[in-house]
C-alpha atoms as a PDB file:
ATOM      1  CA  UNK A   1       5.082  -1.764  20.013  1.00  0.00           C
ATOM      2  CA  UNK A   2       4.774   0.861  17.533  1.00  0.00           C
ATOM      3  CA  UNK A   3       2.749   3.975  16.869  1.00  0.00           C
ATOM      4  CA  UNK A   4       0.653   5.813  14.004  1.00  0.00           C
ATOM      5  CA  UNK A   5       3.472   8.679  14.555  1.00  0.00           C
ATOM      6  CA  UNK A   6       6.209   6.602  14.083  1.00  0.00           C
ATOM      7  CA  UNK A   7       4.806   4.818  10.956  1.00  0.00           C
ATOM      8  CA  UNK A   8       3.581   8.244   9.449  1.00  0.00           C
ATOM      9  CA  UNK A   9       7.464   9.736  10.065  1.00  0.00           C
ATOM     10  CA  UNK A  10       8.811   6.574   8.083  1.00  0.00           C
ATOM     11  CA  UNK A  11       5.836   7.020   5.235  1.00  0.00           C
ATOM     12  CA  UNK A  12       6.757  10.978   5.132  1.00  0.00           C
ATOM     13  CA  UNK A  13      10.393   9.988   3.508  1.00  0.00           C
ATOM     14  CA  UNK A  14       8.337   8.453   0.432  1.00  0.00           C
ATOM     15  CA  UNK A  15       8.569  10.530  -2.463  1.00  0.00           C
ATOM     16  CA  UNK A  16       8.070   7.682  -4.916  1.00  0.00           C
ATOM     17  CA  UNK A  17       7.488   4.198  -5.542  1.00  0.00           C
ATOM     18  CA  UNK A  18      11.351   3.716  -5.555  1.00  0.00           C
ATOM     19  CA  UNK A  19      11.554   4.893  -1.820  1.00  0.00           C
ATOM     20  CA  UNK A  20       9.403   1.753  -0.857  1.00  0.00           C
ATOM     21  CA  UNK A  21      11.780  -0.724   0.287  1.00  0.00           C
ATOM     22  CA  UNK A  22      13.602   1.431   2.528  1.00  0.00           C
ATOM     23  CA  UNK A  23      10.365   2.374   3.775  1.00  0.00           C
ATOM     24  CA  UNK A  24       9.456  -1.190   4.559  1.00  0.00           C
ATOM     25  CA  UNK A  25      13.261  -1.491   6.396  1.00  0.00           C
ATOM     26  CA  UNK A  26      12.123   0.825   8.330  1.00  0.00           C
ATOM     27  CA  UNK A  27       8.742   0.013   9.405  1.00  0.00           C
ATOM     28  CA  UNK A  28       9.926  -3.377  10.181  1.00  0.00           C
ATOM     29  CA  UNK A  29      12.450  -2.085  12.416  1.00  0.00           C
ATOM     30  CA  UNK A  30       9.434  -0.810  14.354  1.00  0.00           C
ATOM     31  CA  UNK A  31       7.984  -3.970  14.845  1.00  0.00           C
ATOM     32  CA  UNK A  32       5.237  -3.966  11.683  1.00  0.00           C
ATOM     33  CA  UNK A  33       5.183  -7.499  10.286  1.00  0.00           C
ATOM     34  CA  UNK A  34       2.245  -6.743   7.418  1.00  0.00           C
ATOM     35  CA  UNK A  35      -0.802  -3.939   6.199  1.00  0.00           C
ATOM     36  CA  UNK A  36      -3.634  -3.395   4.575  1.00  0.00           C
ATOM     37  CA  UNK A  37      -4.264  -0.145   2.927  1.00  0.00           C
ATOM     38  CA  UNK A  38      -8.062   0.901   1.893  1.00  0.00           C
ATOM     39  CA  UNK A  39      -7.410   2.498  -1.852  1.00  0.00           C
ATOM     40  CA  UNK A  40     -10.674   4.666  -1.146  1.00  0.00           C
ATOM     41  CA  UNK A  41      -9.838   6.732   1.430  1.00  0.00           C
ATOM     42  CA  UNK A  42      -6.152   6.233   2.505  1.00  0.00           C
ATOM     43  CA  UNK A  43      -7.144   4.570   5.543  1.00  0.00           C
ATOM     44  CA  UNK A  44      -4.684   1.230   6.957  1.00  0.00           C
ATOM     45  CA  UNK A  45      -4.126  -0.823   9.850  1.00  0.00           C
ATOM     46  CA  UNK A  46      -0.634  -2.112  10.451  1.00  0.00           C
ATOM     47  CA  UNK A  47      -0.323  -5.530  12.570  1.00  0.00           C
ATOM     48  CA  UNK A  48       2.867  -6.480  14.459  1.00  0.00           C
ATOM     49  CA  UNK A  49       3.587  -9.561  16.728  1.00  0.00           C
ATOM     50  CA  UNK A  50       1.525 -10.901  19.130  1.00  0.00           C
ATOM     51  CA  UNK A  51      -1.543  -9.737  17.376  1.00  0.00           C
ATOM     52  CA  UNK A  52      -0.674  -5.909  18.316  1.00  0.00           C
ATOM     53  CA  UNK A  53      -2.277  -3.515  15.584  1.00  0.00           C
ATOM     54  CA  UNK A  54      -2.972   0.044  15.004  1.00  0.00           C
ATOM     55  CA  UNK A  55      -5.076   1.907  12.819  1.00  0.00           C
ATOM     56  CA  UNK A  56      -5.051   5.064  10.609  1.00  0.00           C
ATOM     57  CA  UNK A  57      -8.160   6.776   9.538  1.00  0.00           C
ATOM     58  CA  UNK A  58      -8.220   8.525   6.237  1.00  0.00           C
ATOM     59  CA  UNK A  59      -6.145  10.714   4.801  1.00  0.00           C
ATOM     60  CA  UNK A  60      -8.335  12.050   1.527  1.00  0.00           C
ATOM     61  CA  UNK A  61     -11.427  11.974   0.612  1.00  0.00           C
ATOM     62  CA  UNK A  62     -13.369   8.827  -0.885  1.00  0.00           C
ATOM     63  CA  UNK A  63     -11.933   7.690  -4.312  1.00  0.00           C
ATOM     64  CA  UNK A  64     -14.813   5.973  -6.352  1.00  0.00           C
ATOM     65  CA  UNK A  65     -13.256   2.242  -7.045  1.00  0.00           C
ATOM     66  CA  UNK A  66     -14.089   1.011 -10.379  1.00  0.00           C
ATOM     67  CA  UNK A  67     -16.254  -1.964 -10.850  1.00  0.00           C
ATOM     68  CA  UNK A  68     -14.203  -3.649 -13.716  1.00  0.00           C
ATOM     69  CA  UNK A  69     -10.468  -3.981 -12.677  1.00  0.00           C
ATOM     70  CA  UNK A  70      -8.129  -2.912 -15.349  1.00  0.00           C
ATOM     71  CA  UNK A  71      -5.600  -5.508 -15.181  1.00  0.00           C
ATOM     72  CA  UNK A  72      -3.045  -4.066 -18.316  1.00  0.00           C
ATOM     73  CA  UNK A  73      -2.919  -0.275 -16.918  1.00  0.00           C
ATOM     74  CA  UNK A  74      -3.101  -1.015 -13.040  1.00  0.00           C
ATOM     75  CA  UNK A  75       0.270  -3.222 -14.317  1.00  0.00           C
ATOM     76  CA  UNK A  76       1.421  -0.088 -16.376  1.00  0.00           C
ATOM     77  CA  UNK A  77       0.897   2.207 -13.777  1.00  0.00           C
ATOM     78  CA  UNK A  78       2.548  -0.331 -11.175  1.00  0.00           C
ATOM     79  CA  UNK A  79       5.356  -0.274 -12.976  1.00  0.00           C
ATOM     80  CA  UNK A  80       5.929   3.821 -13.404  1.00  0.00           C
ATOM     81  CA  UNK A  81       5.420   4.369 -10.419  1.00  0.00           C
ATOM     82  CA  UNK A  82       7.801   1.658  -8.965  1.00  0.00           C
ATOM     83  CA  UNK A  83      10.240   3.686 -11.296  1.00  0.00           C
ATOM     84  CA  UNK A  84       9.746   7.132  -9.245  1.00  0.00           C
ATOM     85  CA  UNK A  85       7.567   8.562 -12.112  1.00  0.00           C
ATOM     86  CA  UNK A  86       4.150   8.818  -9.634  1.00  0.00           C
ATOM     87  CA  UNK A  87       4.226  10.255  -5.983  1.00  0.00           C
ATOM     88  CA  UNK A  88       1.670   7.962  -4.010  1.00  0.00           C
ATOM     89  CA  UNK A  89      -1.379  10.316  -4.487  1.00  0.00           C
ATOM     90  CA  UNK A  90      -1.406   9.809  -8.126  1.00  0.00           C
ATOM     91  CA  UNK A  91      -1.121   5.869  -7.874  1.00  0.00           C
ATOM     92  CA  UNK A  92      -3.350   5.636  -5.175  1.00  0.00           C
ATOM     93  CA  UNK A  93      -5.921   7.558  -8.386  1.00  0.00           C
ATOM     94  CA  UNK A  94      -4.723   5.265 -10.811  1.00  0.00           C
ATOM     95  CA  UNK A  95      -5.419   2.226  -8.976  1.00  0.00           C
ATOM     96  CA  UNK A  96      -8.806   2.845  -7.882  1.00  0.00           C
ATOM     97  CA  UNK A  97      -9.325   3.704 -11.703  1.00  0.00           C
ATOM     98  CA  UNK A  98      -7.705   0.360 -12.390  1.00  0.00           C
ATOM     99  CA  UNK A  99     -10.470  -0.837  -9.989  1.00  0.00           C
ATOM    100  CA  UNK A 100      -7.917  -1.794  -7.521  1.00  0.00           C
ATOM    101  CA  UNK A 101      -9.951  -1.237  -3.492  1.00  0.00           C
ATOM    102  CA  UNK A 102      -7.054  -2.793  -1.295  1.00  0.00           C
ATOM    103  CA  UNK A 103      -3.571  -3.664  -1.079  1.00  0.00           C
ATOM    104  CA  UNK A 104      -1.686  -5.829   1.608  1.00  0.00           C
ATOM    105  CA  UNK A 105       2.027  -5.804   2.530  1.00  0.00           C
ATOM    106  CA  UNK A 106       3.377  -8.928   3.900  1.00  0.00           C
ATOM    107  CA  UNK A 107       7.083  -7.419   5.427  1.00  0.00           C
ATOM    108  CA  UNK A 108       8.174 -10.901   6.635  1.00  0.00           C
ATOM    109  CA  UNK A 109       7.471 -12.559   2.948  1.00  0.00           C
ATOM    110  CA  UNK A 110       8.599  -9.124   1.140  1.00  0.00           C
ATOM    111  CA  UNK A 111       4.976  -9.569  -0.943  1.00  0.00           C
ATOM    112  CA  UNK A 112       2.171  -7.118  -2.177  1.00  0.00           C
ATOM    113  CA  UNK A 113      -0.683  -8.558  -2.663  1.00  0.00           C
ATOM    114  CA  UNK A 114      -3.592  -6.350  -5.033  1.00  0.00           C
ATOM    115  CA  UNK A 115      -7.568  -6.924  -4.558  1.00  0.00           C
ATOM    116  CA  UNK A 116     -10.407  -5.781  -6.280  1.00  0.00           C
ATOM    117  CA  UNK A 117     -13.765  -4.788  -4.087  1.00  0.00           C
ATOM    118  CA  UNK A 118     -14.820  -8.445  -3.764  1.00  0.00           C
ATOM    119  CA  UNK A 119     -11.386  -9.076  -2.570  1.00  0.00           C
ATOM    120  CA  UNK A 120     -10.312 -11.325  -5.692  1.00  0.00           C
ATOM    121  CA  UNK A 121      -6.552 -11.243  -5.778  1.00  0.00           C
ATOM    122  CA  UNK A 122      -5.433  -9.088  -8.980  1.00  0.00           C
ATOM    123  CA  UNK A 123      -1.878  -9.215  -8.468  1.00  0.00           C
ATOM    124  CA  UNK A 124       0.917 -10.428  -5.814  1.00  0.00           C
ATOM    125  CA  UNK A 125       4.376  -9.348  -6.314  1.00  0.00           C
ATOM    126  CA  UNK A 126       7.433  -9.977  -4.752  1.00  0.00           C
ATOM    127  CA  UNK A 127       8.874  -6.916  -3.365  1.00  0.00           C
ATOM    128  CA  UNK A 128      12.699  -6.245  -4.131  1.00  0.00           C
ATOM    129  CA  UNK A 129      14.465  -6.613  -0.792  1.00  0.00           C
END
């Protein structure tokens, strides 16, 4: 089983989207097998085995999500910040300006899957292992 604290210690060592795999390592380690982060507000829940969860309330206020997703720059932003050239604040902006509400980690298939508000897949992307 695994805690909010223990997740939040692992998340702390993220400086940039080029920490994220380690950070997944990690979490695994734990016992997290996939999560689903709200883009608005920061808020996830994190699912292990067994059907064991927890749940993290937000962490900043309410981003507005834009109504028309913004397939090209979500992608550009994706991509810089991958390369360590946003800390997560910033994309977590960018992608509800790219009208990106949701994302889900899948730790066992090494995906990231991207939804809109109506929960139409914009984007899943294999994560480097």
């Amino acid at each position: 089983m695994f805690t909010i604290d223990q997740i939040q210690s692992a998340h702390s060592k993220v400086k940039s989207g080029a920490d994220f795999p380690a950070y997944l390592r990690e979490i695994e380690q734990l016992g997290v097998a996939s999560y689903t982060i709200a883009v608005r507000d920061g808020s996830a829940n994190y699912f292990g085995n067994d059907g064991f969860s927890v749940s993290a309330g937000p962490k900043y206020p309410n981003l507005e999500i834009a109504t028309v997703v913004d397939r090209d720059r979500f992608l550009s932003d994706l991509k810089a910040h991958q390369q360590g050239l946003s800390d997560y604040s910033t994309f977590c902006e960018q992608s509800a300006r790219s009208g990106v509400s949701k994302w889900t980690v899948d730790i066992e298939k090494l995906t990231c899957a991207y939804f809109d508000s109506h929960d139409r897949e914009i984007l899943i992307e294999k994560i480097p292992g």
